[in-house]
PDB file of N, CA and C in Angstrom:
ATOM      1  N   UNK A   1      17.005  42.770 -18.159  1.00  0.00           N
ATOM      2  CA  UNK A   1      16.825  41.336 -18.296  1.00  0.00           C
ATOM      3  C   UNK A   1      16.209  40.776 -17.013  1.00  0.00           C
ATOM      4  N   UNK A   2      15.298  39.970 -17.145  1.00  0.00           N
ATOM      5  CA  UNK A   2      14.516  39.638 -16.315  1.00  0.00           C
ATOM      6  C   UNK A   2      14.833  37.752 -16.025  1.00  0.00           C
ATOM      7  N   UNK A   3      14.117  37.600 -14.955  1.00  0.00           N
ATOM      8  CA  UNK A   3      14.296  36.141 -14.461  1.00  0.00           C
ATOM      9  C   UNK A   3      14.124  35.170 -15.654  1.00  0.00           C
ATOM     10  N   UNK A   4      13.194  35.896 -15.782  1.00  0.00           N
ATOM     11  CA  UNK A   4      12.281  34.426 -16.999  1.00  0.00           C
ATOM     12  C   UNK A   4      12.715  34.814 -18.812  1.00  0.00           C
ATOM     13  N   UNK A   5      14.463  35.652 -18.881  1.00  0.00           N
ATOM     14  CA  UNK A   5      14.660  36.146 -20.183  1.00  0.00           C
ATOM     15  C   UNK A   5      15.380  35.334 -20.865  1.00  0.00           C
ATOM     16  N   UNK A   6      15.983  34.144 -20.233  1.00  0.00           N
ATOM     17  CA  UNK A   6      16.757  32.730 -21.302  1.00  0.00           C
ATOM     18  C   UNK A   6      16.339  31.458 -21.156  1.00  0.00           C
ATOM     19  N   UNK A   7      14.618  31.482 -21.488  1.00  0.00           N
ATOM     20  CA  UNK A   7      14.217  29.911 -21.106  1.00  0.00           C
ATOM     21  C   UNK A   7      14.433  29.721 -22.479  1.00  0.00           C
ATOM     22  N   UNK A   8      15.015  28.701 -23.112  1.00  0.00           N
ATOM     23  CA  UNK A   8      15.151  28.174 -24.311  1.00  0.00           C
ATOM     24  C   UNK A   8      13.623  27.241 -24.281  1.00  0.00           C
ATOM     25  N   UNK A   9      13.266  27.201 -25.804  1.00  0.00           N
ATOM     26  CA  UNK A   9      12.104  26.219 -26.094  1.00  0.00           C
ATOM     27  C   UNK A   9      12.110  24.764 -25.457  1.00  0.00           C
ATOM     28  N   UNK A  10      13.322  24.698 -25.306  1.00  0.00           N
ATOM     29  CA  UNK A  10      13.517  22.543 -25.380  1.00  0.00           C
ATOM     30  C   UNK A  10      13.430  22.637 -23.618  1.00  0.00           C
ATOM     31  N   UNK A  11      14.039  23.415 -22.751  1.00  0.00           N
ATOM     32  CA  UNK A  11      13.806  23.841 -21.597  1.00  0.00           C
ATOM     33  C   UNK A  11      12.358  23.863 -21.118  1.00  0.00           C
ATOM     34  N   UNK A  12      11.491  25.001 -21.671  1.00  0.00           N
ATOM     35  CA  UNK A  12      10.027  25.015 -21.369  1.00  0.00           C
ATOM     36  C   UNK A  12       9.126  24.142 -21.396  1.00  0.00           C
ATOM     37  N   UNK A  13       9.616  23.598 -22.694  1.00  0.00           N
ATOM     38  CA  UNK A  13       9.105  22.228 -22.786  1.00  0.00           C
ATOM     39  C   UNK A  13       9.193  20.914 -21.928  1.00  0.00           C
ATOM     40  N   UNK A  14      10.380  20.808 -21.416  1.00  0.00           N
ATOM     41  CA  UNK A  14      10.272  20.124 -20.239  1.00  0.00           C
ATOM     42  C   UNK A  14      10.083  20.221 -18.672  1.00  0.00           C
ATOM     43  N   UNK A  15       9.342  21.677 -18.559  1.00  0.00           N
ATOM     44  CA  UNK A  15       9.027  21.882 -17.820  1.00  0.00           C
ATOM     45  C   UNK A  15       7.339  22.303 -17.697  1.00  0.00           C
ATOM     46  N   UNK A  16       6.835  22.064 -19.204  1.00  0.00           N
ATOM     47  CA  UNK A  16       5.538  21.447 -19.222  1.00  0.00           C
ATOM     48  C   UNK A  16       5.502  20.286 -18.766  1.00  0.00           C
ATOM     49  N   UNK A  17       6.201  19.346 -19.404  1.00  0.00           N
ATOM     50  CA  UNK A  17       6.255  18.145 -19.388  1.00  0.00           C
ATOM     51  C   UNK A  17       5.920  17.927 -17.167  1.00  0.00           C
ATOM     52  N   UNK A  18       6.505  18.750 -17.191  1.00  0.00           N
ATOM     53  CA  UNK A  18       7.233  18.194 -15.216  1.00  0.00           C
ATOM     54  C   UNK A  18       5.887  18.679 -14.464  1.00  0.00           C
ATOM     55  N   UNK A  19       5.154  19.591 -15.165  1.00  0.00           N
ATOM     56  CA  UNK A  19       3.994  20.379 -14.421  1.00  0.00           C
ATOM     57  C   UNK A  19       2.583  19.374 -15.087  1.00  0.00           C
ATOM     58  N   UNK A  20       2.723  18.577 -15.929  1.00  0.00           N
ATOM     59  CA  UNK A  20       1.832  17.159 -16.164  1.00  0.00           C
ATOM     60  C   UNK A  20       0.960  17.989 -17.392  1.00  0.00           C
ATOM     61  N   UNK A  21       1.872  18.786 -18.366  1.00  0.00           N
ATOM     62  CA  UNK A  21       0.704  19.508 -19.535  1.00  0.00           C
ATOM     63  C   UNK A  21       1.719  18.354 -20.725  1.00  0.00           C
ATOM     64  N   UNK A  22       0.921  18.503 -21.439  1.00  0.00           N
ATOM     65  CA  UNK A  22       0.809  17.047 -22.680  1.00  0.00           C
ATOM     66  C   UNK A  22       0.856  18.347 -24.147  1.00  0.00           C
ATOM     67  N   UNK A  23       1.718  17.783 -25.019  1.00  0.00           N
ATOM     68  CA  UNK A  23       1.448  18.744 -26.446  1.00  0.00           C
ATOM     69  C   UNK A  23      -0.001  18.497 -26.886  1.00  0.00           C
ATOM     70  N   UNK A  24      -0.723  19.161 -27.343  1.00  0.00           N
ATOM     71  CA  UNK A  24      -1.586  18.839 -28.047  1.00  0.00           C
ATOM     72  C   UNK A  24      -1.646  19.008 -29.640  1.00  0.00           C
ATOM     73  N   UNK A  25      -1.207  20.240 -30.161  1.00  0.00           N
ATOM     74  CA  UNK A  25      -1.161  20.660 -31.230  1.00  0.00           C
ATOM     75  C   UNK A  25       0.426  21.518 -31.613  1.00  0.00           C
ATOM     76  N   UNK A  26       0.798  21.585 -32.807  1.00  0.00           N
ATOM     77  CA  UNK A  26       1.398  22.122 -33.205  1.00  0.00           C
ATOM     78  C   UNK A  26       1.427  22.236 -34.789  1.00  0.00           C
ATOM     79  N   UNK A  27       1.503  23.575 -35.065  1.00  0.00           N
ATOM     80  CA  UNK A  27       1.132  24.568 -35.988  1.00  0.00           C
ATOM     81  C   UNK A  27       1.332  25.842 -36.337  1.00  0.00           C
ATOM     82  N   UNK A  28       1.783  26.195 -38.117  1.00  0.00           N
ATOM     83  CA  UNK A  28       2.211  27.228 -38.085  1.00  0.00           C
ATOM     84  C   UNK A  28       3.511  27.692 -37.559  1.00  0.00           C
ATOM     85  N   UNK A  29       4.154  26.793 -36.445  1.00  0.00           N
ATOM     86  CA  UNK A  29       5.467  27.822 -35.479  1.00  0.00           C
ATOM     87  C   UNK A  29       5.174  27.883 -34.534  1.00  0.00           C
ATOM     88  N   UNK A  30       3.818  27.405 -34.031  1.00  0.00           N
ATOM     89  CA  UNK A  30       3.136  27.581 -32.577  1.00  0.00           C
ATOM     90  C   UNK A  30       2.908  26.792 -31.807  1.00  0.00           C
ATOM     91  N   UNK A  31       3.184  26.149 -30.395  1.00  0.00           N
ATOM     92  CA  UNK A  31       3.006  25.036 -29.990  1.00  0.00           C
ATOM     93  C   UNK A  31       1.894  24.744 -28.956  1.00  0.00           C
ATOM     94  N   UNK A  32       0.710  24.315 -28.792  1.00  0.00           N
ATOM     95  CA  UNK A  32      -0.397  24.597 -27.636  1.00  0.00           C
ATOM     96  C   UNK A  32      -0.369  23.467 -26.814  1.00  0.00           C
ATOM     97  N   UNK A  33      -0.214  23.633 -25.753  1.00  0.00           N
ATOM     98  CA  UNK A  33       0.320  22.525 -24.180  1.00  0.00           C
ATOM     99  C   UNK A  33      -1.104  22.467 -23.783  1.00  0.00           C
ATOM    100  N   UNK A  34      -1.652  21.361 -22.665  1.00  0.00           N
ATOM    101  CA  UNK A  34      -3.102  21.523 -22.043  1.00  0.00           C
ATOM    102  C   UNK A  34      -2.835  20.143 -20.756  1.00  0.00           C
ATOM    103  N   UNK A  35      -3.149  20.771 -20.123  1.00  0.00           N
ATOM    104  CA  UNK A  35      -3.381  20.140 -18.917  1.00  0.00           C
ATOM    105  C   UNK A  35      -5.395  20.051 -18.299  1.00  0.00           C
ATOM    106  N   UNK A  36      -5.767  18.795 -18.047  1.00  0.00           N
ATOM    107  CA  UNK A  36      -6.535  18.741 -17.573  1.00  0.00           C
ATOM    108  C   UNK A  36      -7.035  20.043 -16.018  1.00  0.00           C
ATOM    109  N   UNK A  37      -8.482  20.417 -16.411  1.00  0.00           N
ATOM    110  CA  UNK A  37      -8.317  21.312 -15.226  1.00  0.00           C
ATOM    111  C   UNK A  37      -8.071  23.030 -16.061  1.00  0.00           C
ATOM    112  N   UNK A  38      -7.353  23.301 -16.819  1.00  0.00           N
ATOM    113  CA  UNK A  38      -6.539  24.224 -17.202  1.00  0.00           C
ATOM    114  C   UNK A  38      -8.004  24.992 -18.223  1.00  0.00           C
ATOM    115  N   UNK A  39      -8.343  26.486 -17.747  1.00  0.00           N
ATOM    116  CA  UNK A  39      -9.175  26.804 -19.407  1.00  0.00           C
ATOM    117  C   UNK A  39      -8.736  27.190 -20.129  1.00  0.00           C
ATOM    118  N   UNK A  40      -7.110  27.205 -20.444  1.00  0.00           N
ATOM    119  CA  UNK A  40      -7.508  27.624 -22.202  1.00  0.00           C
ATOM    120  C   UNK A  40      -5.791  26.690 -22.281  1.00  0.00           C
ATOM    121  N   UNK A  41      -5.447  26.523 -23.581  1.00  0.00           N
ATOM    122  CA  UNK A  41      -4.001  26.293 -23.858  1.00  0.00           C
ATOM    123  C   UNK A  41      -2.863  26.993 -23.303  1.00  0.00           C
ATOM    124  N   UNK A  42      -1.782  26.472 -23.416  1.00  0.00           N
ATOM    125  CA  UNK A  42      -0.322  27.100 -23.230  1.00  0.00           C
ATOM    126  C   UNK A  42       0.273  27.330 -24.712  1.00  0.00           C
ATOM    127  N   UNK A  43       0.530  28.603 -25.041  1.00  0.00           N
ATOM    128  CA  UNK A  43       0.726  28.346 -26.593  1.00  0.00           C
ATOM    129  C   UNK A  43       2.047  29.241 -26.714  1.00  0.00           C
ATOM    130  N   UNK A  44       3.090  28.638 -27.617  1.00  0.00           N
ATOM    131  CA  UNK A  44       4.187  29.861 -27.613  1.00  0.00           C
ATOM    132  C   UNK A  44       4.819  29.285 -28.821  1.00  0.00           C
ATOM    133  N   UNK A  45       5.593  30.199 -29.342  1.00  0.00           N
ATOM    134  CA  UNK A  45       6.582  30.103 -30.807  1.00  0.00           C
ATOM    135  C   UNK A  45       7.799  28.992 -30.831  1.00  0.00           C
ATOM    136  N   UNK A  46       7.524  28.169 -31.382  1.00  0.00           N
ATOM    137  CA  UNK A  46       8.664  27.368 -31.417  1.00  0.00           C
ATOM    138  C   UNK A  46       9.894  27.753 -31.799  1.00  0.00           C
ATOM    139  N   UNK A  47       9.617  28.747 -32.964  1.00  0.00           N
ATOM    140  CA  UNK A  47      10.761  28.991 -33.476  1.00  0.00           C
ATOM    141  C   UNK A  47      11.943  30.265 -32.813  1.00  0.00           C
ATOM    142  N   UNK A  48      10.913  30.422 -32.119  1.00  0.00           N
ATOM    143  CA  UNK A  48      11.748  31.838 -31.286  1.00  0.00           C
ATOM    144  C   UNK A  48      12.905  31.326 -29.901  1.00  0.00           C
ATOM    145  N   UNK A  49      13.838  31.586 -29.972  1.00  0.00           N
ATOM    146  CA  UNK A  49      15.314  31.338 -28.708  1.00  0.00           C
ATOM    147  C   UNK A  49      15.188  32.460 -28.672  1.00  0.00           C
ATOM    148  N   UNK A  50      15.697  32.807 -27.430  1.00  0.00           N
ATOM    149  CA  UNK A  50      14.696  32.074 -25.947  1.00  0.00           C
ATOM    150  C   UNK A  50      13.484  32.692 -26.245  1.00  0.00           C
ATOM    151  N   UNK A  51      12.313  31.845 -25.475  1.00  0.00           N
ATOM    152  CA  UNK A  51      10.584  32.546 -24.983  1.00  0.00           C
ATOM    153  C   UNK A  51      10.953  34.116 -24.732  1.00  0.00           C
ATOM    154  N   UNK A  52      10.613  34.591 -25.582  1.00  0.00           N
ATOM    155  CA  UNK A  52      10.271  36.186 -24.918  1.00  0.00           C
ATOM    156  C   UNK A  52       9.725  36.125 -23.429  1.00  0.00           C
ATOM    157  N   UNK A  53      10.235  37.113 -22.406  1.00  0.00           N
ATOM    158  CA  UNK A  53       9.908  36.860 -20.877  1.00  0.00           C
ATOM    159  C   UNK A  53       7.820  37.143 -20.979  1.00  0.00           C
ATOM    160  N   UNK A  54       7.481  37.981 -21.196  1.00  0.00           N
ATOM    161  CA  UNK A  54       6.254  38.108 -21.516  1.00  0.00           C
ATOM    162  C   UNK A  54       5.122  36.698 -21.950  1.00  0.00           C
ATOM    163  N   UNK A  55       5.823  35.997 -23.041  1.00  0.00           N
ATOM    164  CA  UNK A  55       5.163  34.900 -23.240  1.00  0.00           C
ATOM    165  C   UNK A  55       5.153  33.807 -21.976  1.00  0.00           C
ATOM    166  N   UNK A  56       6.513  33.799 -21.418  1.00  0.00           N
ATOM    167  CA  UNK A  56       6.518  32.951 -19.761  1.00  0.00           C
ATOM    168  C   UNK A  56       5.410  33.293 -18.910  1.00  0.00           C
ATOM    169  N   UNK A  57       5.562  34.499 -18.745  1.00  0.00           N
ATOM    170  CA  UNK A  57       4.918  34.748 -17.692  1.00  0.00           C
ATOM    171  C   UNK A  57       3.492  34.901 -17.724  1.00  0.00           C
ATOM    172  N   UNK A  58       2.753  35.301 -19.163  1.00  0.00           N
ATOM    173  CA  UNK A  58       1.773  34.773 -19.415  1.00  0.00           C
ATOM    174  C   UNK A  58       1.780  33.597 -19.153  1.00  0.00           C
ATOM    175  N   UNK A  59       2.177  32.056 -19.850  1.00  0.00           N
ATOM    176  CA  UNK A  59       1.738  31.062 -19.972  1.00  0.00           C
ATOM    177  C   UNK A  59       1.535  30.814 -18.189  1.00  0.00           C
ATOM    178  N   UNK A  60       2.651  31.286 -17.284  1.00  0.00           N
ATOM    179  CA  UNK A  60       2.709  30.303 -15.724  1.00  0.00           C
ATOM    180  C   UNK A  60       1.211  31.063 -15.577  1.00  0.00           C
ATOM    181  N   UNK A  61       0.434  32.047 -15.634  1.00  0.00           N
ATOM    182  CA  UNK A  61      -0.914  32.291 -15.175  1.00  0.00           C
ATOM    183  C   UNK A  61      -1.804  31.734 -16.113  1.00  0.00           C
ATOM    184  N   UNK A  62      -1.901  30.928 -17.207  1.00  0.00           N
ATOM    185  CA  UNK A  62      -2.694  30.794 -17.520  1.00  0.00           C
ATOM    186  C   UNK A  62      -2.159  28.927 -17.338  1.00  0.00           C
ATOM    187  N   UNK A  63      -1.509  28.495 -17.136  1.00  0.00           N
ATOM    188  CA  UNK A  63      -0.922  26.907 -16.187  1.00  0.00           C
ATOM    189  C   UNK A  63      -2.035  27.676 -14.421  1.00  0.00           C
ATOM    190  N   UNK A  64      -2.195  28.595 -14.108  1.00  0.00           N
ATOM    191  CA  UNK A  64      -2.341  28.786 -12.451  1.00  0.00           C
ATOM    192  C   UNK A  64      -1.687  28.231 -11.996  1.00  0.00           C
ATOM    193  N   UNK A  65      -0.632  28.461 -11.782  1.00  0.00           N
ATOM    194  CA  UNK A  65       0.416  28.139 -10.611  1.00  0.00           C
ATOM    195  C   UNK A  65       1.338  29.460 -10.344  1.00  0.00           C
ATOM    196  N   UNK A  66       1.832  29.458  -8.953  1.00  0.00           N
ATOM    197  CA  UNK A  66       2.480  30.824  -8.995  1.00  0.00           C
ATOM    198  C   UNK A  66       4.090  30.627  -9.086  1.00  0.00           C
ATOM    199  N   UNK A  67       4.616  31.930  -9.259  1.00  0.00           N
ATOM    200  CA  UNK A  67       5.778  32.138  -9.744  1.00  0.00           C
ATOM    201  C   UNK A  67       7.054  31.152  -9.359  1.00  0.00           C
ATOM    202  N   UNK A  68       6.788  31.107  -7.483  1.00  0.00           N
ATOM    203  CA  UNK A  68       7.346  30.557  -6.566  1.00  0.00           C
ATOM    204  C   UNK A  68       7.251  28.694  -7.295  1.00  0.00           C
ATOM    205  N   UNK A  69       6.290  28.681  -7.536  1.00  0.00           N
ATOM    206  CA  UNK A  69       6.214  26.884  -8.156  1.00  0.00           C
ATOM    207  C   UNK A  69       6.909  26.767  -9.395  1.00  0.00           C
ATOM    208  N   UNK A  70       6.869  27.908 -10.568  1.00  0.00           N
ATOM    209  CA  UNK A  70       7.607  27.931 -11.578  1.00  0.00           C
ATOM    210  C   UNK A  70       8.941  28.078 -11.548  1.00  0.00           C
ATOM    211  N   UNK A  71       9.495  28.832 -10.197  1.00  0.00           N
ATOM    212  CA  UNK A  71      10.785  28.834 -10.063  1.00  0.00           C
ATOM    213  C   UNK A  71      11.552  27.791  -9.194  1.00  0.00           C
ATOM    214  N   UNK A  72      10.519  26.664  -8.693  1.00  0.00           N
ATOM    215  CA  UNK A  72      11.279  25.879  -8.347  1.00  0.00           C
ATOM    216  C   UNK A  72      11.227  24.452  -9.172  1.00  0.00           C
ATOM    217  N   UNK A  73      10.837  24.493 -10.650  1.00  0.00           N
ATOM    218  CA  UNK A  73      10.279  23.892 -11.815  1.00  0.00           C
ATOM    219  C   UNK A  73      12.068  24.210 -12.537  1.00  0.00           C
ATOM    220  N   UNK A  74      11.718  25.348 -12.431  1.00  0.00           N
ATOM    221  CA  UNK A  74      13.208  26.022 -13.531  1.00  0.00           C
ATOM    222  C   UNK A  74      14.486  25.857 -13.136  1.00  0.00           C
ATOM    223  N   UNK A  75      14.608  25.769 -11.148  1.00  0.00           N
ATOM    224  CA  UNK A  75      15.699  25.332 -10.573  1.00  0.00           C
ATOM    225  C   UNK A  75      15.994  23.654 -10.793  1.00  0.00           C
ATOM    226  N   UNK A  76      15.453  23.126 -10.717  1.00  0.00           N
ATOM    227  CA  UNK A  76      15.291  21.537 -10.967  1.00  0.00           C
ATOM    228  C   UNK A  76      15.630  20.972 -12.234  1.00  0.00           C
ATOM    229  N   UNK A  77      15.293  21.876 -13.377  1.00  0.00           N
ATOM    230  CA  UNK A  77      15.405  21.718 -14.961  1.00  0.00           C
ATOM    231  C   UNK A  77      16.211  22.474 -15.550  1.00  0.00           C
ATOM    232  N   UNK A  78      17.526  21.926 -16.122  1.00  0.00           N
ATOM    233  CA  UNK A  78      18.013  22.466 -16.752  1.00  0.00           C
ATOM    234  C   UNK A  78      18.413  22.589 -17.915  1.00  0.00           C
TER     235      UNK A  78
END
């Protein structure tokens, strides 16, 4: 089990929210986040408890920000 293995959805989500990414779409079960600046979406399963660690850690590189900023995102939000 890894750092990033019990982010619940409602969690991540507000920690889009805190990193200034906006929902854009949702569909299918899938939810796509976008921040100005950003090239492509943040996209992950709504329906899945918790984010698979893999899908996290994808999304914080494709947000560009590093781990160290995401973990002090996740300490702050609970």
């Amino acid at each position: 089990m890894g750092k990033y293995s019990n982010i619940t959805v409602a969690r991540f989500r507000k920690i889009l929210k805190a990193l200034g990414l906006e929902q854009v779409r949702s569909k299918g079960g899938h939810e796509m986040w976008f921040k100005e600046g950003m090239l492509r979406n943040v996209v992950f399963q709504n329906h899945v408890e918790p984010i698979p660690e893999d899908i996290v850690n994808n999304n914080i590189r494709t947000i560009g920000i590093s781990k160290e900023e995401f973990d002090k995102k996740l300490d702050e939000i609970k």
